[in-house]
Protein backbone atom coordinates (compact mmCIF):
# COMPACT_ATOMS: atom_id res chain seq x y z
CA UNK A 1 0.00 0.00 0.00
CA UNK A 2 1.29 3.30 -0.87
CA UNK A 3 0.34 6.93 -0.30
CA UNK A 4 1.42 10.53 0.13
CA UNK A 5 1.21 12.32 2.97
CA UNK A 6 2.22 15.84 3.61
CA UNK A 7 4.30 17.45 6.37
CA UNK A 8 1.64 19.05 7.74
CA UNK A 9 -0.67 15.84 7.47
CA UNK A 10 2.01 13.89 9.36
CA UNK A 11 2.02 17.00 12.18
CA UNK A 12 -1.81 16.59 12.38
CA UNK A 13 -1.58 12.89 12.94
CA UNK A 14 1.77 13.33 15.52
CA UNK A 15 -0.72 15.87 17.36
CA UNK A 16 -3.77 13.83 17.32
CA UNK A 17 -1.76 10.31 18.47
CA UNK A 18 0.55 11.84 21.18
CA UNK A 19 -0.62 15.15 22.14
CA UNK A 20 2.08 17.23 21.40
CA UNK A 21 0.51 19.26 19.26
CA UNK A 22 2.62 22.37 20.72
CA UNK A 23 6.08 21.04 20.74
CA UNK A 24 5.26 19.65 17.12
CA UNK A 25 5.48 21.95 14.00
CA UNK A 26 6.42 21.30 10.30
CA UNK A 27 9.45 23.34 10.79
CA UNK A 28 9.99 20.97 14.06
CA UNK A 29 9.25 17.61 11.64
CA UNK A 30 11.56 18.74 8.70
CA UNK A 31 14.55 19.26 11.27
CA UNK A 32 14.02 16.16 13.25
CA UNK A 33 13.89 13.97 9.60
CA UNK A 34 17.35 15.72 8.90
CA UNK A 35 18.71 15.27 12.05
CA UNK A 36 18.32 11.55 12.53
CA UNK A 37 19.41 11.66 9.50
CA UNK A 38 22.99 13.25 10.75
CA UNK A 39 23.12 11.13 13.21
CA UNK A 40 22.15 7.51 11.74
CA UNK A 41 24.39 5.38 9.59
CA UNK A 42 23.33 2.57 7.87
CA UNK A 43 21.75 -0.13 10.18
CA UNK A 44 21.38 2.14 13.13
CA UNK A 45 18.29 3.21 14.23
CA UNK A 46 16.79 5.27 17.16
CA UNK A 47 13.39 5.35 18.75
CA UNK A 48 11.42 8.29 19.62
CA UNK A 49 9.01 8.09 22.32
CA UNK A 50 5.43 8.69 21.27
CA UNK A 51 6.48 8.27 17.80
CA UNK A 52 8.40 5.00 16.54
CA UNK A 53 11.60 4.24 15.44
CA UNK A 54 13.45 5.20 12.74
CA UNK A 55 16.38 3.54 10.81
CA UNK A 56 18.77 3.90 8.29
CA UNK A 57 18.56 0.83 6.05
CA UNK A 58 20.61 2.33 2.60
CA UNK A 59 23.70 5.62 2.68
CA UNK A 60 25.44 7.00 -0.01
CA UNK A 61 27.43 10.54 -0.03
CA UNK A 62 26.78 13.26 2.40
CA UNK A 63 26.14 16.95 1.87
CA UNK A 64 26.03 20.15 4.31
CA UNK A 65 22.58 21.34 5.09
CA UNK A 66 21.29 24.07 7.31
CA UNK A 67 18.61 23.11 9.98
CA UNK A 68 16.17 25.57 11.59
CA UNK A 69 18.76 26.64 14.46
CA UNK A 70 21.36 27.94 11.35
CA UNK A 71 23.64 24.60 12.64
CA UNK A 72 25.14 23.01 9.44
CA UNK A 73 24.95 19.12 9.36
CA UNK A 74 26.20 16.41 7.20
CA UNK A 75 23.60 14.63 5.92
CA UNK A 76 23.62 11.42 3.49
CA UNK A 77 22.67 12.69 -0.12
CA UNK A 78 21.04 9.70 -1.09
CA UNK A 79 19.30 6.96 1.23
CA UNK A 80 16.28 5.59 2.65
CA UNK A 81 14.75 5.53 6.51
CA UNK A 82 12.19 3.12 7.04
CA UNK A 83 10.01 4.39 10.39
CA UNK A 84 8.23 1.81 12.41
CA UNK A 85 4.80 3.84 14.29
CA UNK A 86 3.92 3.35 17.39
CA UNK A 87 0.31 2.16 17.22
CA UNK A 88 -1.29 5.22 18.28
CA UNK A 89 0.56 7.24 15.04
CA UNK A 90 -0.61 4.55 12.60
CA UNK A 91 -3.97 4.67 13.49
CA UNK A 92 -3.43 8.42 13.12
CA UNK A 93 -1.90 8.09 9.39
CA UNK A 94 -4.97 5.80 8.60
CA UNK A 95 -1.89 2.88 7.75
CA UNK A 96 -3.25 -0.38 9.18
CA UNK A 97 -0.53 -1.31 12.32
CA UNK A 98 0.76 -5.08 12.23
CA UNK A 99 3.91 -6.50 14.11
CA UNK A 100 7.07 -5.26 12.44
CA UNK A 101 5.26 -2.95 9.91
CA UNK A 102 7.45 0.15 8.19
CA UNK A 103 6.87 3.23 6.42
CA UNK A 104 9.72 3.80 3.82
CA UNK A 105 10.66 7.24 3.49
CA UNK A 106 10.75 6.58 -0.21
CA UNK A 107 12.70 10.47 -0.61
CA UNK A 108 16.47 10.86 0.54
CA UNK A 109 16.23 13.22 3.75
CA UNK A 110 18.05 16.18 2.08
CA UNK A 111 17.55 20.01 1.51
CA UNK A 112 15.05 19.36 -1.35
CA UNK A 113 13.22 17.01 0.27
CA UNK A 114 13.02 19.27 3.19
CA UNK A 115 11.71 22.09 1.45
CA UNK A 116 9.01 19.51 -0.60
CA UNK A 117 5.85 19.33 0.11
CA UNK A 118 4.70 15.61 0.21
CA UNK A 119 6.66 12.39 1.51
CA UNK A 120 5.76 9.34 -0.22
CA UNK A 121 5.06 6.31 2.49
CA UNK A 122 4.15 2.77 1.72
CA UNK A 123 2.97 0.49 4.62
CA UNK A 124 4.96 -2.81 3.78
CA UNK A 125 3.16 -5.97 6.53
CA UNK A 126 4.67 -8.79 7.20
CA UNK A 127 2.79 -12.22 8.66
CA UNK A 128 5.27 -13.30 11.10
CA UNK A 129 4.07 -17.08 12.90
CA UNK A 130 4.84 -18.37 16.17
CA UNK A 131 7.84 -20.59 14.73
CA UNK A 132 9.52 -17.37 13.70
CA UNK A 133 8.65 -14.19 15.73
CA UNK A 134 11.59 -13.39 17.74
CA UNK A 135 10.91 -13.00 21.61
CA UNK A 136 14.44 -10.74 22.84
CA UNK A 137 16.69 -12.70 25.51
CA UNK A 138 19.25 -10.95 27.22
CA UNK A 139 21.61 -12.65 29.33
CA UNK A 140 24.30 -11.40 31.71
CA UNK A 141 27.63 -13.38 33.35
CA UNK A 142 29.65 -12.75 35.97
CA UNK A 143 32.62 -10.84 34.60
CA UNK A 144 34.81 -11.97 37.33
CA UNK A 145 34.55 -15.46 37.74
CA UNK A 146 37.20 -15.28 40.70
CA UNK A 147 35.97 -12.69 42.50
CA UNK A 148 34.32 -14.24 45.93
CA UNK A 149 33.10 -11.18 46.63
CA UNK A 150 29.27 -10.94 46.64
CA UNK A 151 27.72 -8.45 44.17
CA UNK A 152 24.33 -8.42 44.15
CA UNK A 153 23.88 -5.48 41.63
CA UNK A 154 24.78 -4.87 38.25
CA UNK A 155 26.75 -2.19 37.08
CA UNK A 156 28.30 -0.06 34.18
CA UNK A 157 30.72 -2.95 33.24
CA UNK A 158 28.07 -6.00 33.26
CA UNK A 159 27.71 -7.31 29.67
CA UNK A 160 24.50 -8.44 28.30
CA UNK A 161 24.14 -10.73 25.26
CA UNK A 162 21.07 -10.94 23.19
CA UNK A 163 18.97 -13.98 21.80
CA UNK A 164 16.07 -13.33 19.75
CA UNK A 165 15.13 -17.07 19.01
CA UNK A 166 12.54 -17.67 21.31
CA UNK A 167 13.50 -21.39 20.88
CA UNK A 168 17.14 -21.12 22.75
CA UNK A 169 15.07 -19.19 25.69
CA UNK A 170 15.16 -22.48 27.38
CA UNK A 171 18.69 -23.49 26.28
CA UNK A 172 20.54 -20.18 27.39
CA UNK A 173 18.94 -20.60 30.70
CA UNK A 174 20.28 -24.27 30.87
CA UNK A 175 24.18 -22.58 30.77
CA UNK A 176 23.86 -19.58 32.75
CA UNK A 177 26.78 -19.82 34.93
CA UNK A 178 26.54 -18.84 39.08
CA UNK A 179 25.32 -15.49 39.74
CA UNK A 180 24.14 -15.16 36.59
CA UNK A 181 20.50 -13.37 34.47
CA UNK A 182 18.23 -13.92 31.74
CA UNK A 183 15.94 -11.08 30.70
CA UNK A 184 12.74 -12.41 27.97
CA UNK A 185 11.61 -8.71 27.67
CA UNK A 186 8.76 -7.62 25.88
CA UNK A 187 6.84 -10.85 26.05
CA UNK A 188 3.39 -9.31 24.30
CA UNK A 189 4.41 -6.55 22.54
CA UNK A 190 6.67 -8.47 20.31
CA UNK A 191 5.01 -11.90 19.94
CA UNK A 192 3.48 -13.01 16.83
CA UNK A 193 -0.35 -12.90 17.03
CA UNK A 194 -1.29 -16.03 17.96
CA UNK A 195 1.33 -15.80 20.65
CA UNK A 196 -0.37 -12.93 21.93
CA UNK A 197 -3.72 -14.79 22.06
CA UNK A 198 -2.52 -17.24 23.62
CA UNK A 199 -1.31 -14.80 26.16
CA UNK A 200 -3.77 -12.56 26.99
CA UNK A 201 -6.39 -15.80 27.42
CA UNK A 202 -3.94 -17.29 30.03
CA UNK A 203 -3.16 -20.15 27.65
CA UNK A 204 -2.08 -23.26 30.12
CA UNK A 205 -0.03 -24.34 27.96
CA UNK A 206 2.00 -21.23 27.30
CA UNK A 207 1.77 -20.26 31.19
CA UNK A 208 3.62 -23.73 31.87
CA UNK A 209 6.41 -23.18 29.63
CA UNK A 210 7.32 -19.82 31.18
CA UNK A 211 7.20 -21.51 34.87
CA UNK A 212 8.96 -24.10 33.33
CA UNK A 213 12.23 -21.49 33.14
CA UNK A 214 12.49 -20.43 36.93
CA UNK A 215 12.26 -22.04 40.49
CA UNK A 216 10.09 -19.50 41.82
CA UNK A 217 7.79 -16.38 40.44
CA UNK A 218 7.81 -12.76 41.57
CA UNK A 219 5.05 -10.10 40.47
CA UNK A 220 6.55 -6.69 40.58
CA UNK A 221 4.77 -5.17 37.95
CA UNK A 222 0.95 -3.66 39.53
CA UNK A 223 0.13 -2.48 36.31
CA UNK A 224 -0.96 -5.82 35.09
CA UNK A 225 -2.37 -7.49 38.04
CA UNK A 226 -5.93 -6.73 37.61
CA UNK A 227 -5.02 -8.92 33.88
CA UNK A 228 -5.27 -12.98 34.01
CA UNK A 229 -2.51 -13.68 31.38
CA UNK A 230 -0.16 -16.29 30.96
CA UNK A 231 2.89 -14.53 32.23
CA UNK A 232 1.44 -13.54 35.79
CA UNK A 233 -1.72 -15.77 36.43
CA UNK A 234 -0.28 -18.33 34.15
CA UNK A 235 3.41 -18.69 35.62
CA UNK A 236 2.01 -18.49 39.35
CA UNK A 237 -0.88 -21.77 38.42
CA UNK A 238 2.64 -23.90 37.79
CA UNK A 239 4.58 -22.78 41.03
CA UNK A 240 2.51 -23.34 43.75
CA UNK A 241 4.24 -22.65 46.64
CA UNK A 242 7.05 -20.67 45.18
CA UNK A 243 5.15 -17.09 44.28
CA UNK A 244 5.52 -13.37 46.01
CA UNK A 245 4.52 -9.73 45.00
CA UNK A 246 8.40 -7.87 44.47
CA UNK A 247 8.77 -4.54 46.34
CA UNK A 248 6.80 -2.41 44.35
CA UNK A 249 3.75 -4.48 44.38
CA UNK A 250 4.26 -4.19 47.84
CA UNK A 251 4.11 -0.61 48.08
CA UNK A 252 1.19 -0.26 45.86
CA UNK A 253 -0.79 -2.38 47.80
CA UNK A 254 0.00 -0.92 51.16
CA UNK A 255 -0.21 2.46 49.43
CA UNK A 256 -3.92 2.15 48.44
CA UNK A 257 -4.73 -0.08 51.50
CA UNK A 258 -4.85 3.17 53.61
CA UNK A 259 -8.58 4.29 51.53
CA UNK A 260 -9.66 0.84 52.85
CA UNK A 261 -9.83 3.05 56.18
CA UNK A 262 -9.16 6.64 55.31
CA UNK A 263 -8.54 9.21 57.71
CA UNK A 264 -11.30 11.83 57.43
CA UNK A 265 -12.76 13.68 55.56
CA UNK A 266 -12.21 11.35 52.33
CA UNK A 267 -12.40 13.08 49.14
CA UNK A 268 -12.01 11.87 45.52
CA UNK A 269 -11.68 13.44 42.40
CA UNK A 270 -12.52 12.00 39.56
CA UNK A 271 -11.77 12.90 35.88
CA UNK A 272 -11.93 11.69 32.53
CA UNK A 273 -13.91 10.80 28.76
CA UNK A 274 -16.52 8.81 29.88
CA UNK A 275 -19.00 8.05 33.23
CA UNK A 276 -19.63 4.03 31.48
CA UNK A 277 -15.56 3.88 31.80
CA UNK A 278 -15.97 4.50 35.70
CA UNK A 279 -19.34 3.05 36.76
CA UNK A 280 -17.73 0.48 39.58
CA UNK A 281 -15.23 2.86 40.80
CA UNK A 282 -18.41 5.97 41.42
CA UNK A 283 -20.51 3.52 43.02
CA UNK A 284 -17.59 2.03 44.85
CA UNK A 285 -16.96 5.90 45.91
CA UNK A 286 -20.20 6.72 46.85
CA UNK A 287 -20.14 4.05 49.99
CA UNK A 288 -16.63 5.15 51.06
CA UNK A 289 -16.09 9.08 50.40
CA UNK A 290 -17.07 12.23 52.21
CA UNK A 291 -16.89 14.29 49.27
CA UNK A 292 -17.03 13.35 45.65
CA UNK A 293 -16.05 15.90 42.76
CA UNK A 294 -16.58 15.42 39.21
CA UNK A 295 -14.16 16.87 36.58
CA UNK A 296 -12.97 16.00 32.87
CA UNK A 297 -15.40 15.34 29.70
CA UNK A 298 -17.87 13.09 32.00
CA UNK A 299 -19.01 16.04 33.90
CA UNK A 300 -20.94 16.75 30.51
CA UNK A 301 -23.14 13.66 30.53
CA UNK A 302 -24.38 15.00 33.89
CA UNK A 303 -25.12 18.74 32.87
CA UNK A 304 -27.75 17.05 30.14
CA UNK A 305 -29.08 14.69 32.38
CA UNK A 306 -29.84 17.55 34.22
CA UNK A 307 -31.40 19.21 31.01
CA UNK A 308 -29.16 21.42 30.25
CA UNK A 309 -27.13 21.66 26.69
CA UNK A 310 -23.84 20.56 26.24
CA UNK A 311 -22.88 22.05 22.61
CA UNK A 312 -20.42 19.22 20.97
CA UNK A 313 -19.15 18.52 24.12
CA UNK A 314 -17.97 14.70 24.31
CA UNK A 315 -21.94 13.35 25.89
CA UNK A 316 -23.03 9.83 26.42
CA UNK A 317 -26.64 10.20 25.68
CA UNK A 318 -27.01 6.45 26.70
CA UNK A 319 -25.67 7.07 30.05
CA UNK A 320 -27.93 9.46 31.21
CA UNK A 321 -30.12 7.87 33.42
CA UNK A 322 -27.48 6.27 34.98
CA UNK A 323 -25.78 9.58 35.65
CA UNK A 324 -29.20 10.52 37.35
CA UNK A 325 -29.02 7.61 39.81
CA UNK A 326 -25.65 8.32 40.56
CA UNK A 327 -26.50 11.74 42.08
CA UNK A 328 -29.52 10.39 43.55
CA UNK A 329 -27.31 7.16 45.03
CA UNK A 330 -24.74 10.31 46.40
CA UNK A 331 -27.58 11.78 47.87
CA UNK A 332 -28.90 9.14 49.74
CA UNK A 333 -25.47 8.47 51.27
CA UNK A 334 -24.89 11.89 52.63
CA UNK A 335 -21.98 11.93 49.79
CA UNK A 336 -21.30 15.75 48.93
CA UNK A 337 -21.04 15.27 45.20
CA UNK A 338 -19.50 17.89 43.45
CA UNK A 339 -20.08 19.09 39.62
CA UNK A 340 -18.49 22.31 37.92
CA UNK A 341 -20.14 25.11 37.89
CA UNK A 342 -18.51 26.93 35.13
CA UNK A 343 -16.69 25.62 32.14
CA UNK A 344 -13.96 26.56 29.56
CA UNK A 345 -15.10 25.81 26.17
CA UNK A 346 -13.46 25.86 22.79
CA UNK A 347 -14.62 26.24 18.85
CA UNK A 348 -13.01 23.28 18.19
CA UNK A 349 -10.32 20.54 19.35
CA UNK A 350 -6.93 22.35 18.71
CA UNK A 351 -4.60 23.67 21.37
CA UNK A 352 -5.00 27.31 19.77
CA UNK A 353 -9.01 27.28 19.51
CA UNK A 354 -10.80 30.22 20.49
CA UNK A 355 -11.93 29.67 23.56
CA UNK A 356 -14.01 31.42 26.69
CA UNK A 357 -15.53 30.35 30.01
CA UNK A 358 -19.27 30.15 30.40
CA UNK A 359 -21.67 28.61 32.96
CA UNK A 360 -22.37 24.89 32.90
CA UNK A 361 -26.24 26.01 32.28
CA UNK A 362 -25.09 27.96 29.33
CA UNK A 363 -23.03 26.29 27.04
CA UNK A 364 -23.61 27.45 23.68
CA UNK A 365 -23.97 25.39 20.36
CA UNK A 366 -20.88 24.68 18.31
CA UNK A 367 -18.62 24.68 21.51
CA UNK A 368 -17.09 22.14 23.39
CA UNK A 369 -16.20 22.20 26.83
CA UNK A 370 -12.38 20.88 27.63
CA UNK A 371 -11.48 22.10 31.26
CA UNK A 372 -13.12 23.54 34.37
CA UNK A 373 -13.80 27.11 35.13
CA UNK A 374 -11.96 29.29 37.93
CA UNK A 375 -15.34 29.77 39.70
CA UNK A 376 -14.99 25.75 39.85
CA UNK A 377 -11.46 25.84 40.76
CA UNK A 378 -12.04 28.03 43.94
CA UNK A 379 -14.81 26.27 44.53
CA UNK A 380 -12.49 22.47 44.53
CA UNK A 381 -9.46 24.20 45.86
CA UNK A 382 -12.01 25.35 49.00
CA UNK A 383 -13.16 21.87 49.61
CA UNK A 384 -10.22 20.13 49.17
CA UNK A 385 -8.29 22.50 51.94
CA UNK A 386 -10.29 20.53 54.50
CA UNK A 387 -9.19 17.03 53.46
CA UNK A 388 -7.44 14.41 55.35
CA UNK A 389 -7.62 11.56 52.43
CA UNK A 390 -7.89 12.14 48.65
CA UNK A 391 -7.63 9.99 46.00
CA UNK A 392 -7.47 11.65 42.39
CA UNK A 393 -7.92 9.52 39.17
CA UNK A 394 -8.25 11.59 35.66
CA UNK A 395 -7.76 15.26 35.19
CA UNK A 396 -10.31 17.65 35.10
CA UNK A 397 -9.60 19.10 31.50
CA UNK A 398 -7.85 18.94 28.51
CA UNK A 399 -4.25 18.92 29.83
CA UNK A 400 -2.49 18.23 27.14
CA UNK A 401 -3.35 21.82 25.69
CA UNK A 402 -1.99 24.56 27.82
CA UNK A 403 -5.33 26.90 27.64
CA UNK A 404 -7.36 23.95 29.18
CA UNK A 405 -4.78 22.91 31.92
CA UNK A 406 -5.49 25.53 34.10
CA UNK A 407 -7.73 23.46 35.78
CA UNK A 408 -6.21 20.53 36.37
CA UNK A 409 -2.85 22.23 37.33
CA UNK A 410 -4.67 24.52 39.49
CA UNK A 411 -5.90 20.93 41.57
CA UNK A 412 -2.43 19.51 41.10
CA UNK A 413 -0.70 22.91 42.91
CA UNK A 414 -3.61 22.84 45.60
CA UNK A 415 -3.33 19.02 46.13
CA UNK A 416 0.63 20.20 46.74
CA UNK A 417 -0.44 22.09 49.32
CA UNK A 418 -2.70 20.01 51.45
CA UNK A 419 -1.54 18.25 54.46
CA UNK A 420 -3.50 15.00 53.93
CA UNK A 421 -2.75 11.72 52.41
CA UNK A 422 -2.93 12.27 48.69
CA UNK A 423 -2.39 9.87 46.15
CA UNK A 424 -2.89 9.64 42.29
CA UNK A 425 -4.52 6.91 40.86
CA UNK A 426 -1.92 6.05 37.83
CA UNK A 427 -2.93 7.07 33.87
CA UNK A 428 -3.65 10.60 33.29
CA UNK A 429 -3.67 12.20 36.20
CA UNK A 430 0.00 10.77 37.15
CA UNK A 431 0.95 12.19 33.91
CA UNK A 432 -0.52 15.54 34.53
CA UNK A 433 1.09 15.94 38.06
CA UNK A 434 4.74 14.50 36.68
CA UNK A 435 4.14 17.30 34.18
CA UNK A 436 3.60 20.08 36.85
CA UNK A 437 6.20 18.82 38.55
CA UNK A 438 4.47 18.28 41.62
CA UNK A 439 4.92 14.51 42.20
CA UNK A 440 7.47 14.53 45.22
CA UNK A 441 4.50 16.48 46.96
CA UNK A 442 2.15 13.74 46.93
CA UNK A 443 2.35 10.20 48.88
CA UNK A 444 1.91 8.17 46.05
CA UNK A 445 1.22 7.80 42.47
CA UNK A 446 0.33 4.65 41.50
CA UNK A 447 2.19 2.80 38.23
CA UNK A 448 -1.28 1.14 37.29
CA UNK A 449 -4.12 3.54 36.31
CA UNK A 450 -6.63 0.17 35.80
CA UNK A 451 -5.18 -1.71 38.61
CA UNK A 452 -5.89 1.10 41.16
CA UNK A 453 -9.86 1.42 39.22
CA UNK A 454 -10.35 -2.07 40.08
CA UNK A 455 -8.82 -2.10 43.73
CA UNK A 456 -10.78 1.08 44.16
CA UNK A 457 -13.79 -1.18 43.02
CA UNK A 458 -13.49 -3.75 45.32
CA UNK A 459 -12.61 -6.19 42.42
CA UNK A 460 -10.65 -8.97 42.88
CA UNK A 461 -6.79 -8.52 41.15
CA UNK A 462 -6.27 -11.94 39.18
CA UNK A 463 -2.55 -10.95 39.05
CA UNK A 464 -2.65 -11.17 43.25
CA UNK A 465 -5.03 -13.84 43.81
CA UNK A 466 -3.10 -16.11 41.86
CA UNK A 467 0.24 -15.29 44.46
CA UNK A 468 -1.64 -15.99 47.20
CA UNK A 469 -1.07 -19.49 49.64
CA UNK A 470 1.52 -20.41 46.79
């Protein structure tokens, strides 16, 4: 499949996959093609978060070009990158995503082709099987074999060795020396599709032949546990007996153990798209909390089950009865739930929209609301001043656009502030306080944004149950 995309096309599909719609321009694009291409020779590549990697697969001469700062580079004069997406991206760029999919830049990164118009891509897919797709192995030896001396960490001068045949996983293990480590890294992400079925569905037969590489089987990563896969669930089935959380597990769990009997008042704050993507975790609220505010796109669904209109703000029009017995369900509880009162809405979803802040009663047509008001701010800040527990999953607005982060900043900084027990339920809202800056002045931030829905929910964690009386 081939097609031609433009350099502001591919800045429109950067912005709409990652969010970065203000650190990405075309001027920022052209410069970033050139400069991997500076830096690349042939066979190297280099991955860009958010983005994908890219790599040099053919060089010929280089030439002298100018970049955006005025800083001459050598760049090759002819060659070819091929750039593998991240999924989000190639969703974005309408090409279909599949396991080792590239996108040939089909023009040599040079001046011309910076100053063109339109790069030609073509999507090339490959079918990998289960016989063939290569799972990573890293292993590591003692460099000393004489030293006595007991190490028990790695350092700069430990050498690794890779193995991508998922075949010799078992081998390699077989003659690692004393004191020595395998790694099998990536084991989804990289596995051929059926692999990845078979994962994901807690295949027994798959979960065996992972426990069938260790003596015993430590969890340490919470943002899986509330999955039943083959590599947690799985590996634990097969070593009864022989099965622990690792250290951060541990803290996670004692972390959000403390809600399970909160110092008072208890106050959550809850953001986000969509009420049906937090139904549990509300009603779960609603019996624990003392206060309850709603922030984020979901707050919208309530202002028009309330009767009010919402412009094109995002609504679930299915979920408005529901939203209905949630206040009602609050109510009866004695839970103070909170909605905004005013809301900052834009013409349209781009980080320079016009934009102004209007009641929540009086949201006109053609807008959409993307962050709470500063009536609403005051109004949180006020409330939360009081607290003594507060747990705060989702932001309140549109964070990744400066104009509508006021409002979730504004909750981070008074959060900061608080003397309470505060803690960020993972996803978003982790992002938004690393992004402030503010996370040493909260006592934790959880690594699993759906792990700490489901604890909040009461629901069992297969990834836990499975560890425990084994």
């Amino acid at each position: 499949m081939n097609q031609k995309i433009t350099f502001p096309e591919l800045v429109s599909a950067i912005s709409e996959s990652t969010g970065f719609s203000k650190y990405i321009s075309e001027e920022f694009l052209k410069e970033l093609f050139a400069l991997v291409a500076s830096k690349l020779v042939e066979g190297e590549n280099v991955k860009i978060k958010k983005l994908g990697t890219f790599k040099v697969i053919d060089v010929d001469a280089r030439k002298s070009v100018k970049v955006g700062t005025g800083e001459e580079i050598e760049i090759p004069e002819h060659r070819k990158i091929s750039f593998t997406p991240d999924k989000e991206l190639s969703e974005a760029i309408n090409l279909p995503f599949a396991a080792f999919e590239t996108i040939e830049l089909k023009d040599s990164v040079t001046d011309e082709m910076l100053d063109s118009e339109t790069i030609e891509l073509s999507a090339k897919e490959e079918k990998p099987t289960v016989e063939n797709t290569p799972l990573p192995l890293t292993t590591w030896d003692e460099e000393d074999e004489d030293d006595e001396e007991e190490d028990d960490e790695l350092d700069d001068e430990d050498e690794f060795e890779e193995d991508e045949d998922i075949d010799d996983i078992k081998e390699k293990k077989e003659k690692l020396k004393e004191k020595a480590m395998a790694l099998a890294s990536k084991v989804y992400e990289q596995a051929a599709k059926e692999r990845q079925e078979s994962e994901s569905s807690n295949d027994e037969e798959l979960g065996a032949y992972w426990a069938s590489l260790g003596d015993c089987y430590i969890n340490d990563a919470f943002g899986t546990v509330h999955r039943a896969h083959a590599s947690n669930v799985g590996i634990a089935s097969h070593l009864e007996g022989k099965c622990a959380v690792g250290l951060l597990v541990e803290k996670e769990l004692n972390a959000l153990s403390v809600l399970e009997n909160p110092e008072r008042p208890f106050m959550a704050i809850l953001g986000g798209k969509k009420v049906s993507d937090k139904i549990g975790v509300i009603e779960a609220l609603i019996e624990k909390v003392d206060v309850l505010m709603i922030g984020g796109a979901m707050a919208y669904t309530f202002f028009k089950s309330m009767g009010y209109n919402v412009g094109n703000s995002i609504c679930e029009e299915d979920k408005l009865d529901l939203a209905q017995e949630l206040m009602k369900k609050a109510e009866a509880k004695g839970v103070k739930l909170m909605l905004p009162v005013d809301t900052k809405v834009g013409k349209e979803f781009d980080a320079n929209t016009e934009s102004k802040t209007v009641k929540y009663t009086e949201i006109p047509d053609g807008w959409e609301g993307f962050d709470i008001g500063q009536e609403t701010i005051e109004l949180y800040a006020n409330e939360l001043k009081n607290a003594k527990t507060v747990i705060w999953n989702g932001p309140v607005g549109l964070f990744e656009f400066d104009q509508f982060a006021i409002g979730t900043n504004s909750i981070a900084q008074t959060l900061a502030d608080v003397d309470a027990v505060k803690i960020i339920g993972g996803g978003d809202s982790a992002a938004a306080v690393e992004k402030a800056g503010l996370a040493e002045k909260f006592t934790h931030i959880s690594t699993g944004g759906g792990a700490s829905l489901e604890f909040l929910e009461g629901k069992t964690l297969p990834g836990i149950a499975a560890l425990n009386d084994k």
